[in-house]
C-alpha atoms as a PDB file:
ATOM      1  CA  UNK A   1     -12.061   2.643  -3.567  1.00  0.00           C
ATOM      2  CA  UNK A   2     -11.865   5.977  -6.200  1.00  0.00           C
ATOM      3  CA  UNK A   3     -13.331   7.672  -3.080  1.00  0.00           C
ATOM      4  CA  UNK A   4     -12.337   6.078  -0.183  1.00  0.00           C
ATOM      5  CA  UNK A   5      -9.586   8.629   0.925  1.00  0.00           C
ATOM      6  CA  UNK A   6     -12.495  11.552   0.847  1.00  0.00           C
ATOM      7  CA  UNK A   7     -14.567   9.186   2.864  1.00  0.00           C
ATOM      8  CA  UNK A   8     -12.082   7.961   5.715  1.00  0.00           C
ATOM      9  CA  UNK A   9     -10.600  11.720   6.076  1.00  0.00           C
ATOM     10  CA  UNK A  10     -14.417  13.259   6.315  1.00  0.00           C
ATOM     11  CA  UNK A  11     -14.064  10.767   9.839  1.00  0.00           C
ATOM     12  CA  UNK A  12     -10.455  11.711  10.671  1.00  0.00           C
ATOM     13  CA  UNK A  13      -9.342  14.416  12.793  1.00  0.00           C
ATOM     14  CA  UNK A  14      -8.424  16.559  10.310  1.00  0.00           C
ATOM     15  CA  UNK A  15     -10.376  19.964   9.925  1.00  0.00           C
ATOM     16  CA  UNK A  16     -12.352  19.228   6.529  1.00  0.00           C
ATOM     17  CA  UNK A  17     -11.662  22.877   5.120  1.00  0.00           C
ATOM     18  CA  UNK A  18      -8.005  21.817   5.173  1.00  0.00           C
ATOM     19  CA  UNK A  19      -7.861  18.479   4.029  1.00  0.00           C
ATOM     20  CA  UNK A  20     -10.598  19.038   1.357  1.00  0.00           C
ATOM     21  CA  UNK A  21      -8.150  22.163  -0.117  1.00  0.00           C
ATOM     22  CA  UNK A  22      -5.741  19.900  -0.327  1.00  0.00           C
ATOM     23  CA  UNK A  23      -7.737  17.123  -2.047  1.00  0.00           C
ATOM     24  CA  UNK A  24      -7.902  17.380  -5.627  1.00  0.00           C
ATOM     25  CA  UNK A  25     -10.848  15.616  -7.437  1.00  0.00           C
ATOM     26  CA  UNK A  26     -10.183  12.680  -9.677  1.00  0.00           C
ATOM     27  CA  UNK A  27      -9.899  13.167 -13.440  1.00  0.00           C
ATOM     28  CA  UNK A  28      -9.285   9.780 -14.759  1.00  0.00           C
ATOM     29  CA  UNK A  29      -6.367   8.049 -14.986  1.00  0.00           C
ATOM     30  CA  UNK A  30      -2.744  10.144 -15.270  1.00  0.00           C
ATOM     31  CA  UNK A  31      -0.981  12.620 -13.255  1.00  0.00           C
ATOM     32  CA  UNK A  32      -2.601  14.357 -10.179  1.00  0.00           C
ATOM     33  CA  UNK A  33      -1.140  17.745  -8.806  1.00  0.00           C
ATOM     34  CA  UNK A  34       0.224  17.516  -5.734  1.00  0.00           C
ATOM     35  CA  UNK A  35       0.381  13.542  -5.665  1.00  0.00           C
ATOM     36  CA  UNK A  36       3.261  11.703  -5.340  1.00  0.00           C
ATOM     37  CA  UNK A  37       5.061  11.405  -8.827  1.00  0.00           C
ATOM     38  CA  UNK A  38       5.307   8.702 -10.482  1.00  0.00           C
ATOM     39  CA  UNK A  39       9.220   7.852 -11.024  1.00  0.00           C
ATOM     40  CA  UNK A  40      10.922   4.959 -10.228  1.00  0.00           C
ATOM     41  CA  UNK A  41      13.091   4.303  -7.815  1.00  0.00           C
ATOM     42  CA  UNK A  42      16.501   2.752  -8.209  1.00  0.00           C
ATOM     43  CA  UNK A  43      16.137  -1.367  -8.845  1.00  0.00           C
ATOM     44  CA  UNK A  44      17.575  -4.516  -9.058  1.00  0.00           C
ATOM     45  CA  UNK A  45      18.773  -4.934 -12.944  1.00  0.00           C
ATOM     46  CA  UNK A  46      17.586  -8.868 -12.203  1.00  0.00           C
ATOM     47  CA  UNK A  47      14.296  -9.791 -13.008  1.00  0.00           C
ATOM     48  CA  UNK A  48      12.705 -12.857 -11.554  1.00  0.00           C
ATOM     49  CA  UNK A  49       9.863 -13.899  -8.909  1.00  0.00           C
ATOM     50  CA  UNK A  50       8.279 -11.449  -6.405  1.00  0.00           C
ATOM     51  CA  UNK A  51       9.107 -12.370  -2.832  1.00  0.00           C
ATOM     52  CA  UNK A  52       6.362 -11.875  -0.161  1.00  0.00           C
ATOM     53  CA  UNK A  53       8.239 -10.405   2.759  1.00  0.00           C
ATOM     54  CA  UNK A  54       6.789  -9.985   6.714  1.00  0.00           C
ATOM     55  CA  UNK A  55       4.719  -7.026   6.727  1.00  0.00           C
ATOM     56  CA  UNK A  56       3.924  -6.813  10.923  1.00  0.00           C
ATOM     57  CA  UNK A  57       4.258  -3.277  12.613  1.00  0.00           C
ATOM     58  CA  UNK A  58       4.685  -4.550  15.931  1.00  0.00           C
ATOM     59  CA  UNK A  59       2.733  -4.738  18.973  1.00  0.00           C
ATOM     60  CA  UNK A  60      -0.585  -2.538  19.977  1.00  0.00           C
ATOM     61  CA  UNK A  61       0.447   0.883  21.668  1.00  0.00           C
ATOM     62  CA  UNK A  62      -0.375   4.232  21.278  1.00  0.00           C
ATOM     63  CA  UNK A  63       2.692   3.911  18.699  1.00  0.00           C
ATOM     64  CA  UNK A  64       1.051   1.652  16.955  1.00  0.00           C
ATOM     65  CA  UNK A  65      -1.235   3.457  14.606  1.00  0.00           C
ATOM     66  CA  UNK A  66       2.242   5.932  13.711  1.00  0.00           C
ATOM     67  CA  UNK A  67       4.018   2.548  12.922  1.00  0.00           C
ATOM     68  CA  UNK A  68       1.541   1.286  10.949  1.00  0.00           C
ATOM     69  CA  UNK A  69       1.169   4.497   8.603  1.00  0.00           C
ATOM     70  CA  UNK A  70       4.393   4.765   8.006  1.00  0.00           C
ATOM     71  CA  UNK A  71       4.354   0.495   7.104  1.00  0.00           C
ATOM     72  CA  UNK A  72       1.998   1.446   4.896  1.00  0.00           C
ATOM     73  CA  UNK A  73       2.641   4.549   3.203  1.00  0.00           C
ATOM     74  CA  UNK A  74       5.698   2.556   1.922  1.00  0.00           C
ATOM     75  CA  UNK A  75       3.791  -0.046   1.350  1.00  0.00           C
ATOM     76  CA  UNK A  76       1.436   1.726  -1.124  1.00  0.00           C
ATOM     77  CA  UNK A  77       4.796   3.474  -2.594  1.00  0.00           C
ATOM     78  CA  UNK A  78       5.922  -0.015  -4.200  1.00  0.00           C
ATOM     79  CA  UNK A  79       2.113  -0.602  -5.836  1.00  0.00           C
ATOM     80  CA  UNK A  80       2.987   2.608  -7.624  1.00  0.00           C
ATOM     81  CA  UNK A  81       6.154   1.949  -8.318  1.00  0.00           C
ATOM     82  CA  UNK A  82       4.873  -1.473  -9.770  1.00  0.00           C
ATOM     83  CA  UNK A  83       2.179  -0.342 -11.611  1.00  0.00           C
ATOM     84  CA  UNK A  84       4.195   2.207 -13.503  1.00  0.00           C
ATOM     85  CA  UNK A  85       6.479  -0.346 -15.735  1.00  0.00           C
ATOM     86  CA  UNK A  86       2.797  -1.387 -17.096  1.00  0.00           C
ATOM     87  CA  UNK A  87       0.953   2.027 -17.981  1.00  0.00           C
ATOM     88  CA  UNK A  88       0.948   1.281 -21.975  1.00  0.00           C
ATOM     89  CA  UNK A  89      -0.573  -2.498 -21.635  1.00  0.00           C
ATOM     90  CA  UNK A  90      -3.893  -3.307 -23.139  1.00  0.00           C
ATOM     91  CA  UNK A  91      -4.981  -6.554 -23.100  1.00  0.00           C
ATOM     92  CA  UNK A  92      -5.837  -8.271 -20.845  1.00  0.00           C
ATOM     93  CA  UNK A  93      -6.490  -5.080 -19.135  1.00  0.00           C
ATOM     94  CA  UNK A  94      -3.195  -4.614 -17.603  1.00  0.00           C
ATOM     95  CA  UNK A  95      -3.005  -1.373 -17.976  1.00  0.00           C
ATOM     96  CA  UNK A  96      -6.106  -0.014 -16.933  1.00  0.00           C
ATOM     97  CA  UNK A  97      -5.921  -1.567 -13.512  1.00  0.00           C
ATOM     98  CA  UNK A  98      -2.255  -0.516 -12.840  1.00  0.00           C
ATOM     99  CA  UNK A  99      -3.624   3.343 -13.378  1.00  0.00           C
ATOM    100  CA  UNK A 100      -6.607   2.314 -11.179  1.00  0.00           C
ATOM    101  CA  UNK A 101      -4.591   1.117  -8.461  1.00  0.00           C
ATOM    102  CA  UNK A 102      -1.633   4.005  -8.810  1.00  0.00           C
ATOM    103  CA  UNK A 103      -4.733   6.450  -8.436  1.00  0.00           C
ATOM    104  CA  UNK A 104      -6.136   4.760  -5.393  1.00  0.00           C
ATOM    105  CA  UNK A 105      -3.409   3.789  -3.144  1.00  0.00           C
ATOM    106  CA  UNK A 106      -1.446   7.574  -4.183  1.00  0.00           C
ATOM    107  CA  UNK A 107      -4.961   9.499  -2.595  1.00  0.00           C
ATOM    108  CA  UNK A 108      -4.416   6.833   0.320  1.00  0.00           C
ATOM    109  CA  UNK A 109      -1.269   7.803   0.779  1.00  0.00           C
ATOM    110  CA  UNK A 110      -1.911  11.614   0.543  1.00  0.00           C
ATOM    111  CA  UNK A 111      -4.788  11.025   3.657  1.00  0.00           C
ATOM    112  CA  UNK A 112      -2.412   8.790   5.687  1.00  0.00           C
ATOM    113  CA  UNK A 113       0.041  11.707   5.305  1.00  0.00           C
ATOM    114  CA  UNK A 114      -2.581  14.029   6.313  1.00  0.00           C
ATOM    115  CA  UNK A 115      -3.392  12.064   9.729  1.00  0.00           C
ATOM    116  CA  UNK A 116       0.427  11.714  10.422  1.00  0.00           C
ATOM    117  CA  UNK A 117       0.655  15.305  10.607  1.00  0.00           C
ATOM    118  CA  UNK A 118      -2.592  16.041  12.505  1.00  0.00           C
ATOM    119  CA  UNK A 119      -1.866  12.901  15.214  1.00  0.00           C
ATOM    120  CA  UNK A 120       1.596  13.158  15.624  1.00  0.00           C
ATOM    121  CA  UNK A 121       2.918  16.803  15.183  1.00  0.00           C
ATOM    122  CA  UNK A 122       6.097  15.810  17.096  1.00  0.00           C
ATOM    123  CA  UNK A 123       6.904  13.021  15.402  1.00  0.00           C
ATOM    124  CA  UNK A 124      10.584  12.255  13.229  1.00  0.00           C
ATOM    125  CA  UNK A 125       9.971  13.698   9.713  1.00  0.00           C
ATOM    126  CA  UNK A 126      11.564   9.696   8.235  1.00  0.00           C
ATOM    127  CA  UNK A 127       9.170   6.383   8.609  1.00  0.00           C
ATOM    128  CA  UNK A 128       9.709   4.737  11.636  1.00  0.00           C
ATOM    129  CA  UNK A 129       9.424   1.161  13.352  1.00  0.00           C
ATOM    130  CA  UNK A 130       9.864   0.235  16.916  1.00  0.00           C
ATOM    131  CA  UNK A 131      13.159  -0.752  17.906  1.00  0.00           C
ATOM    132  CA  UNK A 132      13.760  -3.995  19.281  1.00  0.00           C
ATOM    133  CA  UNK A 133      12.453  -4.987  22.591  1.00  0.00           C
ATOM    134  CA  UNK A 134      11.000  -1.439  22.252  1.00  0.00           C
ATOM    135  CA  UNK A 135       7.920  -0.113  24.426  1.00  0.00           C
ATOM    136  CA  UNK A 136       5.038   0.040  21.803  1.00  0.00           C
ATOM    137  CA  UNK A 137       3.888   3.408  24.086  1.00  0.00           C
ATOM    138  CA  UNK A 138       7.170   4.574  23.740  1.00  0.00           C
ATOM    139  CA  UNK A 139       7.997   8.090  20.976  1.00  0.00           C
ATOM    140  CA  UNK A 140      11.836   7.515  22.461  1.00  0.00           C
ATOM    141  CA  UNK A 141      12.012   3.845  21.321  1.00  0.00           C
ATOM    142  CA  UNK A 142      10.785   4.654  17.985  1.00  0.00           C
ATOM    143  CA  UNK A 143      13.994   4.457  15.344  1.00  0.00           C
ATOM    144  CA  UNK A 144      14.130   5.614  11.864  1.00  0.00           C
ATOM    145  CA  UNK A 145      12.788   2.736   9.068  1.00  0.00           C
ATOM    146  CA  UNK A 146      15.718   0.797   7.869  1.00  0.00           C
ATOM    147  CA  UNK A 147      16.158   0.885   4.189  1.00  0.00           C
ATOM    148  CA  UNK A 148      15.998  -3.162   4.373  1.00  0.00           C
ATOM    149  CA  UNK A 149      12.387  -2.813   5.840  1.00  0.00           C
ATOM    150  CA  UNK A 150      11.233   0.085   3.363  1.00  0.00           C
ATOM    151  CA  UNK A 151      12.392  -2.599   0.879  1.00  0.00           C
ATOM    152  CA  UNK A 152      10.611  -5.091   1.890  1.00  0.00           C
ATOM    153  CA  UNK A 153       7.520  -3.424   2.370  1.00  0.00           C
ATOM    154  CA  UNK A 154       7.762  -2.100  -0.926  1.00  0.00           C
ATOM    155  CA  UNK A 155       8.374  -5.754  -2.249  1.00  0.00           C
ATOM    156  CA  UNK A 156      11.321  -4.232  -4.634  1.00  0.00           C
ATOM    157  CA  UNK A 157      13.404  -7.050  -5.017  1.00  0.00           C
ATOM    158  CA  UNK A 158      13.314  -7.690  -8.631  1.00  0.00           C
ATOM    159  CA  UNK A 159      12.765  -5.597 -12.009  1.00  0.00           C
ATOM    160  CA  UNK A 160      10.614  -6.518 -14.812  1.00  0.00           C
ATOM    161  CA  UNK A 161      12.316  -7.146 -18.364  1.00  0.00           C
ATOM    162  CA  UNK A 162       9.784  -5.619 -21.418  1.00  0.00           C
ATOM    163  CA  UNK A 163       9.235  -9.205 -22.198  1.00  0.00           C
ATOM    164  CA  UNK A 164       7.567 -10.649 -18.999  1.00  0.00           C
ATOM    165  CA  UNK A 165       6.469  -7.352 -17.426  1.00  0.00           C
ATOM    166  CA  UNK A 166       2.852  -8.321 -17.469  1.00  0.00           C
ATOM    167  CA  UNK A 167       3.159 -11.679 -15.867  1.00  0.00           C
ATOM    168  CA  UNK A 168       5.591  -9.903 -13.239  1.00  0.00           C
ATOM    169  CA  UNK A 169       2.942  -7.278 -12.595  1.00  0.00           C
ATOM    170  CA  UNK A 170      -0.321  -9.398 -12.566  1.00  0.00           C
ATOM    171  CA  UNK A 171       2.048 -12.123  -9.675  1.00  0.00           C
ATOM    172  CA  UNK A 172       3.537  -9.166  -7.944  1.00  0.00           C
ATOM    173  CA  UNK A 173       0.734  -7.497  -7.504  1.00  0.00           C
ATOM    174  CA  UNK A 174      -0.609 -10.446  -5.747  1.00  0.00           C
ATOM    175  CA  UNK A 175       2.205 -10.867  -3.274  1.00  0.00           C
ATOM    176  CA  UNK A 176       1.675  -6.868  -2.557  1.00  0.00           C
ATOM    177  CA  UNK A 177      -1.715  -6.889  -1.638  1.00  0.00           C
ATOM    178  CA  UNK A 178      -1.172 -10.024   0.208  1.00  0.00           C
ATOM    179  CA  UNK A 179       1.162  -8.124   2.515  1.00  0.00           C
ATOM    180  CA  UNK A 180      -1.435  -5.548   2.453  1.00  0.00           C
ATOM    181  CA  UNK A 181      -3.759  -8.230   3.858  1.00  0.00           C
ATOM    182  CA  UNK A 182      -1.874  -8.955   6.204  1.00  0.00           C
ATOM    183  CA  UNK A 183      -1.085  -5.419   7.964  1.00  0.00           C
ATOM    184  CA  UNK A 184      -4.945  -4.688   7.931  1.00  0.00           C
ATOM    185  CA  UNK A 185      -6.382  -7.415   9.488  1.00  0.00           C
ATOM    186  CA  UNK A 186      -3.112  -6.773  11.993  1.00  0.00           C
ATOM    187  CA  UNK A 187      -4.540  -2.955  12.350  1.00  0.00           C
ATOM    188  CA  UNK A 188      -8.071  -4.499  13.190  1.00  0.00           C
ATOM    189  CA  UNK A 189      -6.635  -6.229  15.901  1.00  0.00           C
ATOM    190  CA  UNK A 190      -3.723  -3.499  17.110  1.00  0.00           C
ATOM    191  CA  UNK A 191      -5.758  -0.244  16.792  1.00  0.00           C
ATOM    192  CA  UNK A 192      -8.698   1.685  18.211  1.00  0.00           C
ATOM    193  CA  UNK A 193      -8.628   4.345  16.232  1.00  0.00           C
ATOM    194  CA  UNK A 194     -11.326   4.554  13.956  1.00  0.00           C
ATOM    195  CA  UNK A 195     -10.088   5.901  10.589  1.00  0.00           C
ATOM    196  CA  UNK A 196      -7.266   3.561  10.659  1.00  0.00           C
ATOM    197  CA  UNK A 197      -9.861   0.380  11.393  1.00  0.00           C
ATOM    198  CA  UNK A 198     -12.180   1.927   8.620  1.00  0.00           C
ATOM    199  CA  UNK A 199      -9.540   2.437   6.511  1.00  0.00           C
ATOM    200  CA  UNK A 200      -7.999  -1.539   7.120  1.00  0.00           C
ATOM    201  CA  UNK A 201     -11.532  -2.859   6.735  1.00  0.00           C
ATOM    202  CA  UNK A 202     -11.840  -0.807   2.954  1.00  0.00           C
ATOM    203  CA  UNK A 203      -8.284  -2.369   2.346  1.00  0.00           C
ATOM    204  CA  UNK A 204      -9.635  -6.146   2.460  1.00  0.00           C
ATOM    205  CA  UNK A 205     -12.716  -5.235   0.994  1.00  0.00           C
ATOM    206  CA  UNK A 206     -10.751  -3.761  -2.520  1.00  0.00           C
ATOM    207  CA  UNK A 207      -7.659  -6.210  -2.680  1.00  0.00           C
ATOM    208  CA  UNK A 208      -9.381  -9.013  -2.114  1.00  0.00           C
ATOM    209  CA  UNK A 209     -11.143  -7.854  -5.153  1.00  0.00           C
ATOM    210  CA  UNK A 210      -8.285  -6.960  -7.115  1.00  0.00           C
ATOM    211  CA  UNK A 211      -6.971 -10.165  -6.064  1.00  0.00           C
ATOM    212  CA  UNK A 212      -9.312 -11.863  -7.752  1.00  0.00           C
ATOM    213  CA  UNK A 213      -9.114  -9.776 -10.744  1.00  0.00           C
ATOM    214  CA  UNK A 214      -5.200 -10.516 -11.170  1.00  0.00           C
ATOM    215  CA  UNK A 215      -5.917 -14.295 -11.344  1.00  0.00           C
ATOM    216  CA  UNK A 216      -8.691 -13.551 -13.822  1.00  0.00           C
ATOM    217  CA  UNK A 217      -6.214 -12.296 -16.104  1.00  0.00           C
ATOM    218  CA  UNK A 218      -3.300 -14.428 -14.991  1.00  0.00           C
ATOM    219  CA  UNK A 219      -5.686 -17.353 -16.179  1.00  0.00           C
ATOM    220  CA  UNK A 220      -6.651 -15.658 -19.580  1.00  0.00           C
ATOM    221  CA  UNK A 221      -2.534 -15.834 -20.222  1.00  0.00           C
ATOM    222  CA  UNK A 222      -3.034 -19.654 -19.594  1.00  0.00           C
ATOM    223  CA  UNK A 223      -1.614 -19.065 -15.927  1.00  0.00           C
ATOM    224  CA  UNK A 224      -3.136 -20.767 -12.879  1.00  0.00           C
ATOM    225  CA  UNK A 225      -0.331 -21.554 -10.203  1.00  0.00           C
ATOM    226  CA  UNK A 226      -1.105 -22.617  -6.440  1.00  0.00           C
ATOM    227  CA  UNK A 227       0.316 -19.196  -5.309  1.00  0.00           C
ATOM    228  CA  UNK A 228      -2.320 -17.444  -6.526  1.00  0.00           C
ATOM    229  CA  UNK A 229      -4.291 -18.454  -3.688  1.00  0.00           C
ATOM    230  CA  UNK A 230      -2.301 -18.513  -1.010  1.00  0.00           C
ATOM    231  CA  UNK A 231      -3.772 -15.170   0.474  1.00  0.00           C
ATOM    232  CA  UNK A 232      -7.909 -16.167   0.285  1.00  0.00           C
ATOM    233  CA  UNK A 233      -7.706 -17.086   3.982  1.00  0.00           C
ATOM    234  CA  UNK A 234      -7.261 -13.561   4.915  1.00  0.00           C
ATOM    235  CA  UNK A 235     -10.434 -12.310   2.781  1.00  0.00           C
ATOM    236  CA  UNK A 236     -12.780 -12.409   5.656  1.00  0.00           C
ATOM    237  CA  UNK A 237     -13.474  -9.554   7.980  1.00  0.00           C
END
């Protein structure tokens, strides 16, 4: 997925000269100009278990593929936000894959920002969701993303101590891109637009994969729990 952001905005309906002026090229792992930076937000001073939390959007409408950026552009922001306490790890690899994923899903987020502003010109400035009992065709009966939801799509519950960070990582991270799972294949059913169903499709495709790269290295710290599974159903396309 290194490229995929170049590839699903070359279909968007962006004009390239923009978005590719605005694209910088990948240099390896590290900081990116113009990419979101990589600070943590404000957590929890518990540690403990991940908790996998609803990820749905809400019904098809022409709201729909709005709702579901915003979804997952929070979404994406708790990967980085997880992969940063585990920069420095080496074995079993830790660390390589949390910069792989923080460089992936921060490009994703820079297109999906991109097609926000190009689709919806008029639209509020802050995430939204549909209210409740809303009309999914609806701009009035869109509302402003409570910060309960933007937590739980950025699964940011709990806080890692230095001692089980890895473990809390490598589990988390499975949780996330289950939810991530979950609002693609919902955006292959909800959506016709298609840079959001290319983009949904290259989602299942690369965390099913990373999936089953976590429990590789879950299971080289002696680890091999029943959750680790729990998501394989959604694999296929």
């Amino acid at each position: 997925m290194r490229h995929l952001a170049l590839a699903l905005i070359a279909i968007s309906a962006l004009p390239p000269q923009v978005v590719f002026a605005q694209m910088d090229h990948h240099h390896g792992h590290g900081m990116h100009h113009a990419q979101p930076e990589r600070t943590k937000d404000p957590a929890p001073t518990h540690s403990g278990t991940h908790h996998h939390h609803a990820h749905g959007m809400g019904p098809a409408g022409s709201t729909y593929d709005l709702r579901f950026i915003d979804g997952m552009v929070e979404h994406h922001t708790g990967a980085l936000r997880m992969s940063e306490y585990v920069f420095n790890i080496g074995a079993p690899g830790v660390g390589a894959l949390a910069n792989s994923i923080w460089d992936e899903q921060a490009r994703e987020i820079k297109a999906m920002r991109q097609w926000r502003k190009a689709w919806y010109p008029d639209a509020p400035v802050y995430p939204v969701a549909l209210r409740p009992d809303g009309d999914p065709n609806s701009m009035a009966d869109l509302v402003r993303m409570s910060p309960e939801v933007i937590a739980g799509m950025r699964m940011s519950g709990t806080k890692p101590t230095r001692d089980n960070r890895v473990q809390w990582f490598l589990e988390g991270m499975i949780e996330h891109h289950g939810g991530a799972l979950q609002m693609a294949h919902e955006a292959r059913k909800n959506s016709t637009n298609p840079t959001i169903l290319r983009l949904a499709r290259e989602i299942i495709v690369a965390q099913r994969k990373e999936i089953i790269d976590l429990r590789k290295m879950l299971q080289s710290e002696g680890m091999n729990k029943s959750d680790y599974y729990k998501f394989d159903g959604l694999f296929t396309l």
